[in-house]
PDB file of N, CA and C in Angstrom:
ATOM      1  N   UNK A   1       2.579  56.109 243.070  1.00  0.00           N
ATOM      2  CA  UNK A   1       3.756  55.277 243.007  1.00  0.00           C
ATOM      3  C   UNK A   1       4.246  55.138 241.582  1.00  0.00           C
ATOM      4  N   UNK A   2       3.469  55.430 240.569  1.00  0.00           N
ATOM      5  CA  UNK A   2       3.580  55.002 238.943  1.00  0.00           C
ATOM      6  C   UNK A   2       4.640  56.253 238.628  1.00  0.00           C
ATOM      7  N   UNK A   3       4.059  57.440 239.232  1.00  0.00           N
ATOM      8  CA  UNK A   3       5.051  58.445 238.949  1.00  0.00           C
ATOM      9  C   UNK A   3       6.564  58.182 239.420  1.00  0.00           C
ATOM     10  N   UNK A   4       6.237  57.917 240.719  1.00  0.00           N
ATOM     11  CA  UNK A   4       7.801  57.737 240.847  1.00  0.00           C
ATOM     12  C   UNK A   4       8.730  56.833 240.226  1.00  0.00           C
ATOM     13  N   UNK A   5       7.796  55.908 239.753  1.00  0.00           N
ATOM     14  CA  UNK A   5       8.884  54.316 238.659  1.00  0.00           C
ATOM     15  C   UNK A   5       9.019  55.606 237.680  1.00  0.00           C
ATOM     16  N   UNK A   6       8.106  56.210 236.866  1.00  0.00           N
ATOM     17  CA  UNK A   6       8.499  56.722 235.933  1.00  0.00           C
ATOM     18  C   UNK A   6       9.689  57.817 236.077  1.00  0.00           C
ATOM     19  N   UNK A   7       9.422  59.113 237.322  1.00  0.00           N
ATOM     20  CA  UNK A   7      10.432  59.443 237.284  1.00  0.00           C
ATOM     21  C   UNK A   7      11.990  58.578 237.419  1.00  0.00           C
ATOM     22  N   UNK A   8      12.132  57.659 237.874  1.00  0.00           N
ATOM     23  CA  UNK A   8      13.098  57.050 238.325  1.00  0.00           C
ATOM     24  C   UNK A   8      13.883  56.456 236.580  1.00  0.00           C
ATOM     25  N   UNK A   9      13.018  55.891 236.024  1.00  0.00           N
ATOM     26  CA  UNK A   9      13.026  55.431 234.558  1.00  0.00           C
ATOM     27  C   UNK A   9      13.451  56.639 233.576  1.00  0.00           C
ATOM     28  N   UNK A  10      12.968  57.999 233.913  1.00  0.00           N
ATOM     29  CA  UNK A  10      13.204  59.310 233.007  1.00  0.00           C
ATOM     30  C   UNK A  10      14.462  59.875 233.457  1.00  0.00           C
ATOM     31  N   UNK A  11      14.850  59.986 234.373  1.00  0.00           N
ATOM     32  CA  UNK A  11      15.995  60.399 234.807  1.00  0.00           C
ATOM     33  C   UNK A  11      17.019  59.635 235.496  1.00  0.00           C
ATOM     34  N   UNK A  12      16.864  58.299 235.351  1.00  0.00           N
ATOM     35  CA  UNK A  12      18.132  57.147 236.031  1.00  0.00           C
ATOM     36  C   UNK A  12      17.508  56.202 236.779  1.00  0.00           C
ATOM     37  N   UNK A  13      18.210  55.234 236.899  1.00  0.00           N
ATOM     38  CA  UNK A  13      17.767  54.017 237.125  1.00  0.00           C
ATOM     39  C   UNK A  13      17.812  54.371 238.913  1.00  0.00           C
ATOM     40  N   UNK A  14      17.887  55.168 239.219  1.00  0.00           N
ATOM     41  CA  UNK A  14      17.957  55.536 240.968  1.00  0.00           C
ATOM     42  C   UNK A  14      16.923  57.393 240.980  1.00  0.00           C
ATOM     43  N   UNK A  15      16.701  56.734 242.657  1.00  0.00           N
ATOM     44  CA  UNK A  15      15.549  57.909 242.544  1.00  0.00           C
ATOM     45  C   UNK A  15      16.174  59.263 243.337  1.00  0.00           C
ATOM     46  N   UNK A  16      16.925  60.250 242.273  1.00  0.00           N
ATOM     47  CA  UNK A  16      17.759  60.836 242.934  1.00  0.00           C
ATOM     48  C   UNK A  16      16.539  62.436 243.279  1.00  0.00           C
ATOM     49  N   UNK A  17      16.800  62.040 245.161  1.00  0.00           N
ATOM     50  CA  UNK A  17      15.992  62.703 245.655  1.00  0.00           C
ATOM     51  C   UNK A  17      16.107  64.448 245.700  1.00  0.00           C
ATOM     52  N   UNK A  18      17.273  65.153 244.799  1.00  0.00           N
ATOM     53  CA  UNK A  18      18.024  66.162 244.417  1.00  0.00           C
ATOM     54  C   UNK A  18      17.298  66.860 243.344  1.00  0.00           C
ATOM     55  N   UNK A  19      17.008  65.923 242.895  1.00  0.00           N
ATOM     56  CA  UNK A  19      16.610  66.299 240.956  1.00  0.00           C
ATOM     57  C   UNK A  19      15.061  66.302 241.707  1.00  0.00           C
ATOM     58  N   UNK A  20      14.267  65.616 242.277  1.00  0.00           N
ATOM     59  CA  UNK A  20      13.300  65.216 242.214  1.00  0.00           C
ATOM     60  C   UNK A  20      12.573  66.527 243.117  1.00  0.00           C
ATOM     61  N   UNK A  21      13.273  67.139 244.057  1.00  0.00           N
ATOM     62  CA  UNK A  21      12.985  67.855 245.101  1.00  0.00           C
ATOM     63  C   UNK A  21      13.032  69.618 243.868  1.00  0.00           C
ATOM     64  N   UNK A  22      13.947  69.140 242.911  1.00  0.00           N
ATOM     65  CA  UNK A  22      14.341  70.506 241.721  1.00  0.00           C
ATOM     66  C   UNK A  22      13.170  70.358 240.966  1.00  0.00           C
ATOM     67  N   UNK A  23      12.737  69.261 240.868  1.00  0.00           N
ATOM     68  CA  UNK A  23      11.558  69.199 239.717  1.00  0.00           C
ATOM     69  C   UNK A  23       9.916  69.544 240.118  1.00  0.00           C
ATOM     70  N   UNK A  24      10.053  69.329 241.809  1.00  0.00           N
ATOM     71  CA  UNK A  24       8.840  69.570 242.346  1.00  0.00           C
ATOM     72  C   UNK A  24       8.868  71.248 242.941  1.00  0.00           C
ATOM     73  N   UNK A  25       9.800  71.870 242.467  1.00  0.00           N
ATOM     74  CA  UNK A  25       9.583  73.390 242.670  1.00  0.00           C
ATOM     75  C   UNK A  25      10.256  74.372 241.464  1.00  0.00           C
ATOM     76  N   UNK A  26       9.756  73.591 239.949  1.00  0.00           N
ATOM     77  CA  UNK A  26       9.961  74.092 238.762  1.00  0.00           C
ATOM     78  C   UNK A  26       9.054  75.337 238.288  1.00  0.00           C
ATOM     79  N   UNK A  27       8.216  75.409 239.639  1.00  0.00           N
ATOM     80  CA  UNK A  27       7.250  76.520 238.963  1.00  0.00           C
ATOM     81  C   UNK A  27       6.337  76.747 240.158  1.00  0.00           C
ATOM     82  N   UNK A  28       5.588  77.698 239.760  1.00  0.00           N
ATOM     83  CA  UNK A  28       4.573  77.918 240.764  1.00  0.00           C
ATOM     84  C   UNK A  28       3.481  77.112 241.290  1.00  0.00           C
ATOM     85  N   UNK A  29       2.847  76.531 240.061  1.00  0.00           N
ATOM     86  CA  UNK A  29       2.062  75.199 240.318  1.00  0.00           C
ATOM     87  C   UNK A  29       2.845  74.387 241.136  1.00  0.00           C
ATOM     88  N   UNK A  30       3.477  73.304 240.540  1.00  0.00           N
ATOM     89  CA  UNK A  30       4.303  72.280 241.327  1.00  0.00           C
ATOM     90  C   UNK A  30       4.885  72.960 243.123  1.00  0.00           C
ATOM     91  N   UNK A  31       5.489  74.212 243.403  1.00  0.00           N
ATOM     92  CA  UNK A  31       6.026  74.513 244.111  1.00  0.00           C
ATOM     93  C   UNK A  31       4.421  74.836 244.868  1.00  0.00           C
ATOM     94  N   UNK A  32       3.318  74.926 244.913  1.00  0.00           N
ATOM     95  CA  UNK A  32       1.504  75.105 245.263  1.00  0.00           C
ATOM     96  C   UNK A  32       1.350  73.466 245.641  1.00  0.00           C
ATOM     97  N   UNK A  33       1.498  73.019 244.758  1.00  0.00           N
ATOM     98  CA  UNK A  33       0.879  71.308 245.229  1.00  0.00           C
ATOM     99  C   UNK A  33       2.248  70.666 246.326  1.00  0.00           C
ATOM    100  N   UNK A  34       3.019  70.988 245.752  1.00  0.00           N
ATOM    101  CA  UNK A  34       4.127  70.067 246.964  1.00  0.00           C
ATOM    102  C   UNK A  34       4.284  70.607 247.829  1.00  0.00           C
ATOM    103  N   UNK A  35       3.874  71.733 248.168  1.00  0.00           N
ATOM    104  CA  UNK A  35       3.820  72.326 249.888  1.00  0.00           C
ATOM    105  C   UNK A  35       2.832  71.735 250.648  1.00  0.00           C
ATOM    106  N   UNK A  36       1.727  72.094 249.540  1.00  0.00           N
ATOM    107  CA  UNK A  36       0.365  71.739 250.165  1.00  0.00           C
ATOM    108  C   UNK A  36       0.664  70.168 250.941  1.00  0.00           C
ATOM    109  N   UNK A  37       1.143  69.164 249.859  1.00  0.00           N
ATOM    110  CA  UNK A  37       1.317  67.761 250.330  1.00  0.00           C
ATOM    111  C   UNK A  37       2.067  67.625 251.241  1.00  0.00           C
ATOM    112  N   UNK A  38       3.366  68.390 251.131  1.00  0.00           N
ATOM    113  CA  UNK A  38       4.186  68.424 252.471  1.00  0.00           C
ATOM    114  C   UNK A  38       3.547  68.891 253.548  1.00  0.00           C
ATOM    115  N   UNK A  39       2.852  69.623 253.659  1.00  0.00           N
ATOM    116  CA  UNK A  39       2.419  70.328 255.085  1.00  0.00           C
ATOM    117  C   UNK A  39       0.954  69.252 255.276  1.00  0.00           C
ATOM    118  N   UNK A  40       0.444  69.038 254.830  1.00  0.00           N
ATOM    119  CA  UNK A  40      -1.005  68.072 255.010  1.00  0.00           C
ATOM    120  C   UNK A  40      -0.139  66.552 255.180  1.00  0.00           C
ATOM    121  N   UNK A  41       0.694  65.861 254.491  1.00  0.00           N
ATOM    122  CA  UNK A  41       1.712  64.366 255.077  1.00  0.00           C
ATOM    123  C   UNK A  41       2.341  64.657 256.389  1.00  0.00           C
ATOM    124  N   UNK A  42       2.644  65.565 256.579  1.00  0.00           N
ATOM    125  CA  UNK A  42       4.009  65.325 257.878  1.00  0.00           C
ATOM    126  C   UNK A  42       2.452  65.482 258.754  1.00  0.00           C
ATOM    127  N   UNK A  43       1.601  66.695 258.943  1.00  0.00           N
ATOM    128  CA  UNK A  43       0.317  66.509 259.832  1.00  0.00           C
ATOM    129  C   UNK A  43       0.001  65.157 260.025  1.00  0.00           C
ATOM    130  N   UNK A  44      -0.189  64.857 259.039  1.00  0.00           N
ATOM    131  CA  UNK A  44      -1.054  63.214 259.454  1.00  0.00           C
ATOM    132  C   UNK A  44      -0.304  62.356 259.672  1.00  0.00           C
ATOM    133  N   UNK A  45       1.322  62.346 259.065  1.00  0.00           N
ATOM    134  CA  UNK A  45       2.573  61.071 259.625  1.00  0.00           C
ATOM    135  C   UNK A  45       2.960  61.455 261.181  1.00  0.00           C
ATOM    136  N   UNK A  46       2.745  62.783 261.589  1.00  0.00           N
ATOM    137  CA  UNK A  46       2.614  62.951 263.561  1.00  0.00           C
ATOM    138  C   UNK A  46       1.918  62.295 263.954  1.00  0.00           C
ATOM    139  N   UNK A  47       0.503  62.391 263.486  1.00  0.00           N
ATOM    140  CA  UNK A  47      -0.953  61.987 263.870  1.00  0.00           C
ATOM    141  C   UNK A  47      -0.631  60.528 263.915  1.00  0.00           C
ATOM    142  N   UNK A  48      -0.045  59.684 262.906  1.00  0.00           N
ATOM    143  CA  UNK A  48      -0.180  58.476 262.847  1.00  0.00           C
ATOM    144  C   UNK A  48       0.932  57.700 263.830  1.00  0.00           C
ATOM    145  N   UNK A  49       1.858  58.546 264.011  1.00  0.00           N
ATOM    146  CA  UNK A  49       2.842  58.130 265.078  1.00  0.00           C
ATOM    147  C   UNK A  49       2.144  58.103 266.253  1.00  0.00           C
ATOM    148  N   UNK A  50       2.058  59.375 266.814  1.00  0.00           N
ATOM    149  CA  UNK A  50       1.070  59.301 268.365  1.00  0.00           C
ATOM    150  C   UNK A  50       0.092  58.662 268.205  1.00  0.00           C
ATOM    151  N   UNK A  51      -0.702  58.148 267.483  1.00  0.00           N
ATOM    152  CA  UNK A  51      -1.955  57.232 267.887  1.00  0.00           C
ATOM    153  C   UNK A  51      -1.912  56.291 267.467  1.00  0.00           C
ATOM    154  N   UNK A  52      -0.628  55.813 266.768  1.00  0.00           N
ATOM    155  CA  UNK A  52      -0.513  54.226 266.825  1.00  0.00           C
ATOM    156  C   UNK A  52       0.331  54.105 268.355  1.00  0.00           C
ATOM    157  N   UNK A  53       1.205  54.994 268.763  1.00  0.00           N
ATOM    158  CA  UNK A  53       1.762  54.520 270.144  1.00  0.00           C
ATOM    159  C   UNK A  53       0.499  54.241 271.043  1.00  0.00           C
ATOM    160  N   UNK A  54      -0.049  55.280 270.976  1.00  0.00           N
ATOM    161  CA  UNK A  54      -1.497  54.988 271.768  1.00  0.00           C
ATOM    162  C   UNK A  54      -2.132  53.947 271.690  1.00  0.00           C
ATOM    163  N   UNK A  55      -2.169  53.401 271.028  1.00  0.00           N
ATOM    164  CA  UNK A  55      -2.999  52.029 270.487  1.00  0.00           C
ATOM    165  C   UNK A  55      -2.281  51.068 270.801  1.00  0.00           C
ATOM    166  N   UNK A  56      -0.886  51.230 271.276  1.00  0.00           N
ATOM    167  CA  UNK A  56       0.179  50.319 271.046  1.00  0.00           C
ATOM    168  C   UNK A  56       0.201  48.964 270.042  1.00  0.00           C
ATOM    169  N   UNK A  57      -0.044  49.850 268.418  1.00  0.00           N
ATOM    170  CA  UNK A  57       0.458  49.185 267.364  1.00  0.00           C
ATOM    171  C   UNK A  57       1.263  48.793 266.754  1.00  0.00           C
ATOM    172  N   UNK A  58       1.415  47.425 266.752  1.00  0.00           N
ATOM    173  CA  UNK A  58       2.888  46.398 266.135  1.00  0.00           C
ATOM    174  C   UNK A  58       3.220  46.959 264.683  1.00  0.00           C
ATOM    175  N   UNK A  59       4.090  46.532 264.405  1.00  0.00           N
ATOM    176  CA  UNK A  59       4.649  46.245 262.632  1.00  0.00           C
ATOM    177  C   UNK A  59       4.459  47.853 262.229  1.00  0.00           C
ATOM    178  N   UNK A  60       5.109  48.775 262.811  1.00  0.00           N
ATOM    179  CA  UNK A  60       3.872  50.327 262.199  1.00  0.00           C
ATOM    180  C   UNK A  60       5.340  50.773 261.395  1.00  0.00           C
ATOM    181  N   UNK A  61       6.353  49.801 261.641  1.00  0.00           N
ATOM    182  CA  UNK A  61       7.226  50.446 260.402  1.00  0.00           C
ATOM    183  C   UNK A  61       7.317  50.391 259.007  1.00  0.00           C
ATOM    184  N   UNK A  62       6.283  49.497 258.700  1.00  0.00           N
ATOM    185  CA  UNK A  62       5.571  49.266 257.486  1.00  0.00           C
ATOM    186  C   UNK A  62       4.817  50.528 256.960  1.00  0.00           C
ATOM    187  N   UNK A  63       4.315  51.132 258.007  1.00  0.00           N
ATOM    188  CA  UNK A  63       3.564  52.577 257.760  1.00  0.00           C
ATOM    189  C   UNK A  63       4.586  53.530 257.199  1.00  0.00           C
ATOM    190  N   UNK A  64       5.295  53.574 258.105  1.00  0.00           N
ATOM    191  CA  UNK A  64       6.717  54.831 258.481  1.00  0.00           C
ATOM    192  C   UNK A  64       7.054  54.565 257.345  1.00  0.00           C
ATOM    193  N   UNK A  65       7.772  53.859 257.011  1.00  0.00           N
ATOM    194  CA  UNK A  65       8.868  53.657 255.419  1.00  0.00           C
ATOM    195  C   UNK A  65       7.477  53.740 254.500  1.00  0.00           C
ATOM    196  N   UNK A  66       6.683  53.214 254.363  1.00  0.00           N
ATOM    197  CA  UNK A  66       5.952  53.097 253.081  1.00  0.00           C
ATOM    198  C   UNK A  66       5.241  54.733 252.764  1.00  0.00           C
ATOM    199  N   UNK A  67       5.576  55.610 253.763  1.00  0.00           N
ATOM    200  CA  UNK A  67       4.953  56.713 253.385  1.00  0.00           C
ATOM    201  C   UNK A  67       6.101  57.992 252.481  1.00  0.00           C
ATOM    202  N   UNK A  68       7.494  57.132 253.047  1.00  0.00           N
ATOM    203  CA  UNK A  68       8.457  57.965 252.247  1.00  0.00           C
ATOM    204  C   UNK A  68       8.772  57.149 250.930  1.00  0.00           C
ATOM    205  N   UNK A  69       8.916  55.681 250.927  1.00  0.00           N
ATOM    206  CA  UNK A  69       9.429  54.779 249.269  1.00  0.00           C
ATOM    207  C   UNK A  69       8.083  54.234 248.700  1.00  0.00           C
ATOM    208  N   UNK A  70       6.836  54.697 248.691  1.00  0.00           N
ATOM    209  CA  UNK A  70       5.623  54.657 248.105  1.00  0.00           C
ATOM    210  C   UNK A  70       5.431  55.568 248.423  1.00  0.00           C
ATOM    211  N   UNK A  71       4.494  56.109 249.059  1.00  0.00           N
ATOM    212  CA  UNK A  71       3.650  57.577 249.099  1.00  0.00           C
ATOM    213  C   UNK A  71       2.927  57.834 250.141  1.00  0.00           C
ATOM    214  N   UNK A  72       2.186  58.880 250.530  1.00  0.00           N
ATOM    215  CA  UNK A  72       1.283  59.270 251.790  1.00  0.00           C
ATOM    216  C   UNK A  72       0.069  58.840 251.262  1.00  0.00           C
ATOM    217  N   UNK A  73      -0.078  58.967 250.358  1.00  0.00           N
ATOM    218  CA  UNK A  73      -1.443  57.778 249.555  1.00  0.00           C
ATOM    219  C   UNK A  73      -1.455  56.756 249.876  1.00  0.00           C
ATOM    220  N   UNK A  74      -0.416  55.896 250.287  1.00  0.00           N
ATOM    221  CA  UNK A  74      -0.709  54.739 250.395  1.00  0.00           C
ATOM    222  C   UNK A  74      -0.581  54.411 252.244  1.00  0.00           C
ATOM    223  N   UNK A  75       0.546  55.095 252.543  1.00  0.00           N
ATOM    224  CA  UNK A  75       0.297  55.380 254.096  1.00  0.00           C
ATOM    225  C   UNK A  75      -1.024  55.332 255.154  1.00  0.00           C
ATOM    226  N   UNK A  76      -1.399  56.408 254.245  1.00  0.00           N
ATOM    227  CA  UNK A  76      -2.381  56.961 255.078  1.00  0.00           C
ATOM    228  C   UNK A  76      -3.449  55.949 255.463  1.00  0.00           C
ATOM    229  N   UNK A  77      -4.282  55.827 253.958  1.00  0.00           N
ATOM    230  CA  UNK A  77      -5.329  54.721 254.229  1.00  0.00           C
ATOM    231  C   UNK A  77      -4.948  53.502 255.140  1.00  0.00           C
ATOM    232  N   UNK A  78      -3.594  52.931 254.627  1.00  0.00           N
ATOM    233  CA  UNK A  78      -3.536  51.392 255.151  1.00  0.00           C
ATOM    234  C   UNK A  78      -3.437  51.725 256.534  1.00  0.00           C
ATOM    235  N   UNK A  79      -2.612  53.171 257.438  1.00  0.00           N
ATOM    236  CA  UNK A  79      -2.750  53.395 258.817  1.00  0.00           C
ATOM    237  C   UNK A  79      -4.277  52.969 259.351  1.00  0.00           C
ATOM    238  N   UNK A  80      -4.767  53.708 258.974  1.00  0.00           N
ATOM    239  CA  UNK A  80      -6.443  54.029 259.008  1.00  0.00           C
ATOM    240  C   UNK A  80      -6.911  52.498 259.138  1.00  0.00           C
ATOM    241  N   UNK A  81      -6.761  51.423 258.295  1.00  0.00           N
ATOM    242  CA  UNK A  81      -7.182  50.404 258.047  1.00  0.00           C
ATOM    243  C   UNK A  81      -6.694  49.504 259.797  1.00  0.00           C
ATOM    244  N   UNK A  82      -5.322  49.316 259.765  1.00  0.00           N
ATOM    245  CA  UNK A  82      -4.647  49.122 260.661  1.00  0.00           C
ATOM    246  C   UNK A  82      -5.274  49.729 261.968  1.00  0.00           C
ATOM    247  N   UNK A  83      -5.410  50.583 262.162  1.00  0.00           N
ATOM    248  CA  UNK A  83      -5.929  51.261 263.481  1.00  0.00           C
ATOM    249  C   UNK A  83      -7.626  51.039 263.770  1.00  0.00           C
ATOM    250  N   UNK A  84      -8.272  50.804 262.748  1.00  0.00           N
ATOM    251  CA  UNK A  84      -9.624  50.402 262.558  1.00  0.00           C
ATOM    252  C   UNK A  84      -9.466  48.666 263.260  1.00  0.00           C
ATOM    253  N   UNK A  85      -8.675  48.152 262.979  1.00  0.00           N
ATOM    254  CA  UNK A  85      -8.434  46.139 263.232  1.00  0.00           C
ATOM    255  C   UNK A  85      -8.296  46.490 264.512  1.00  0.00           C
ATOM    256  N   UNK A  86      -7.629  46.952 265.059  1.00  0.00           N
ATOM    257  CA  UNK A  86      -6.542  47.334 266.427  1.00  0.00           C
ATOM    258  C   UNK A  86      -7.754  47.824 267.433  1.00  0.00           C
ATOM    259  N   UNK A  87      -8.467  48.307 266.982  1.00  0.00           N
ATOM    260  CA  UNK A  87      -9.619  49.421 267.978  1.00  0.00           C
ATOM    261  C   UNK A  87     -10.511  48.417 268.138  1.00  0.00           C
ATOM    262  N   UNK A  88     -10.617  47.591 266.956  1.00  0.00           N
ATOM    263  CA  UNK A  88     -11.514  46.410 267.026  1.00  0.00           C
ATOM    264  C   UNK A  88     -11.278  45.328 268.151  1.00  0.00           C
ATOM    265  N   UNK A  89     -10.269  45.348 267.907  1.00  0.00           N
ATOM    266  CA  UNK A  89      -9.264  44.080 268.731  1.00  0.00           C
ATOM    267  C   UNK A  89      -9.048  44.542 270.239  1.00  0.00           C
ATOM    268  N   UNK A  90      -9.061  45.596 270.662  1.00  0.00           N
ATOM    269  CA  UNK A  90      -9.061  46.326 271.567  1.00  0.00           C
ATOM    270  C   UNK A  90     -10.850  46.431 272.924  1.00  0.00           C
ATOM    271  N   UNK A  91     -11.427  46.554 272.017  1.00  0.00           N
ATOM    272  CA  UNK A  91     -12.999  46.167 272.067  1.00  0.00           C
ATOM    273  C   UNK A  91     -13.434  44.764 272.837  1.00  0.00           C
ATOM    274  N   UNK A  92     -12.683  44.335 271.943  1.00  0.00           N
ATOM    275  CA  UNK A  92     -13.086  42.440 272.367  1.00  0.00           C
ATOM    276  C   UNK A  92     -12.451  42.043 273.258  1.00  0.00           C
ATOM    277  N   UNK A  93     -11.358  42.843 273.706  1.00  0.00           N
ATOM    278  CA  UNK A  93     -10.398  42.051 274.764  1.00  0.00           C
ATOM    279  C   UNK A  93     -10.847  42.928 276.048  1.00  0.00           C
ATOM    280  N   UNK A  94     -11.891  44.258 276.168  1.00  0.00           N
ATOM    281  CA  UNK A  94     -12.688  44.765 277.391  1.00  0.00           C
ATOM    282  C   UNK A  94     -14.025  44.209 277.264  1.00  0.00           C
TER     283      UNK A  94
END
């Protein structure tokens, strides 16, 4: 998330998703890691859709948005966390 204040701070007070999408395929490296992340996030933001429906988990748009205006870093785990309470809660009520 630090990166993105910073990019946002280095190149304008808005997070222009144009420049940002130009900057993450400036090279071979960068254009290696942001696939990788793209193709391993959208896997697990499916995953987290179908098995929170499954679970029939509340508030999960907190997940959804926070994985595109924070990160899949932060997504991910708190899903995980969330679905861990829920399975729990699920348990006690059979």
């Amino acid at each position: 998330m630090m990166a993105n204040i910073e990019f946002a701070r280095e190149y304008g007070n808005s997070f222009d998703i144009n420049n940002f999408i130009a900057l993450a395929n400036a090279n071979s490296a960068a254009r290696s890691i942001s696939r990788d992340l793209l193709v391993g996030a959208s896997a697990i933001f499916i995953w987290i859709v179908n098995e929170s429906k499954k679970l029939n988990m509340k508030n999960m748009w907190i997940v959804y948005i926070g994985t595109f205006l924070v990160a899949f870093a932060f997504s991910a785990p708190f899903f995980l966390f969330l679905r861990e309470r829920r399975i729990i809660e699920l348990e006690k009520i059979n």
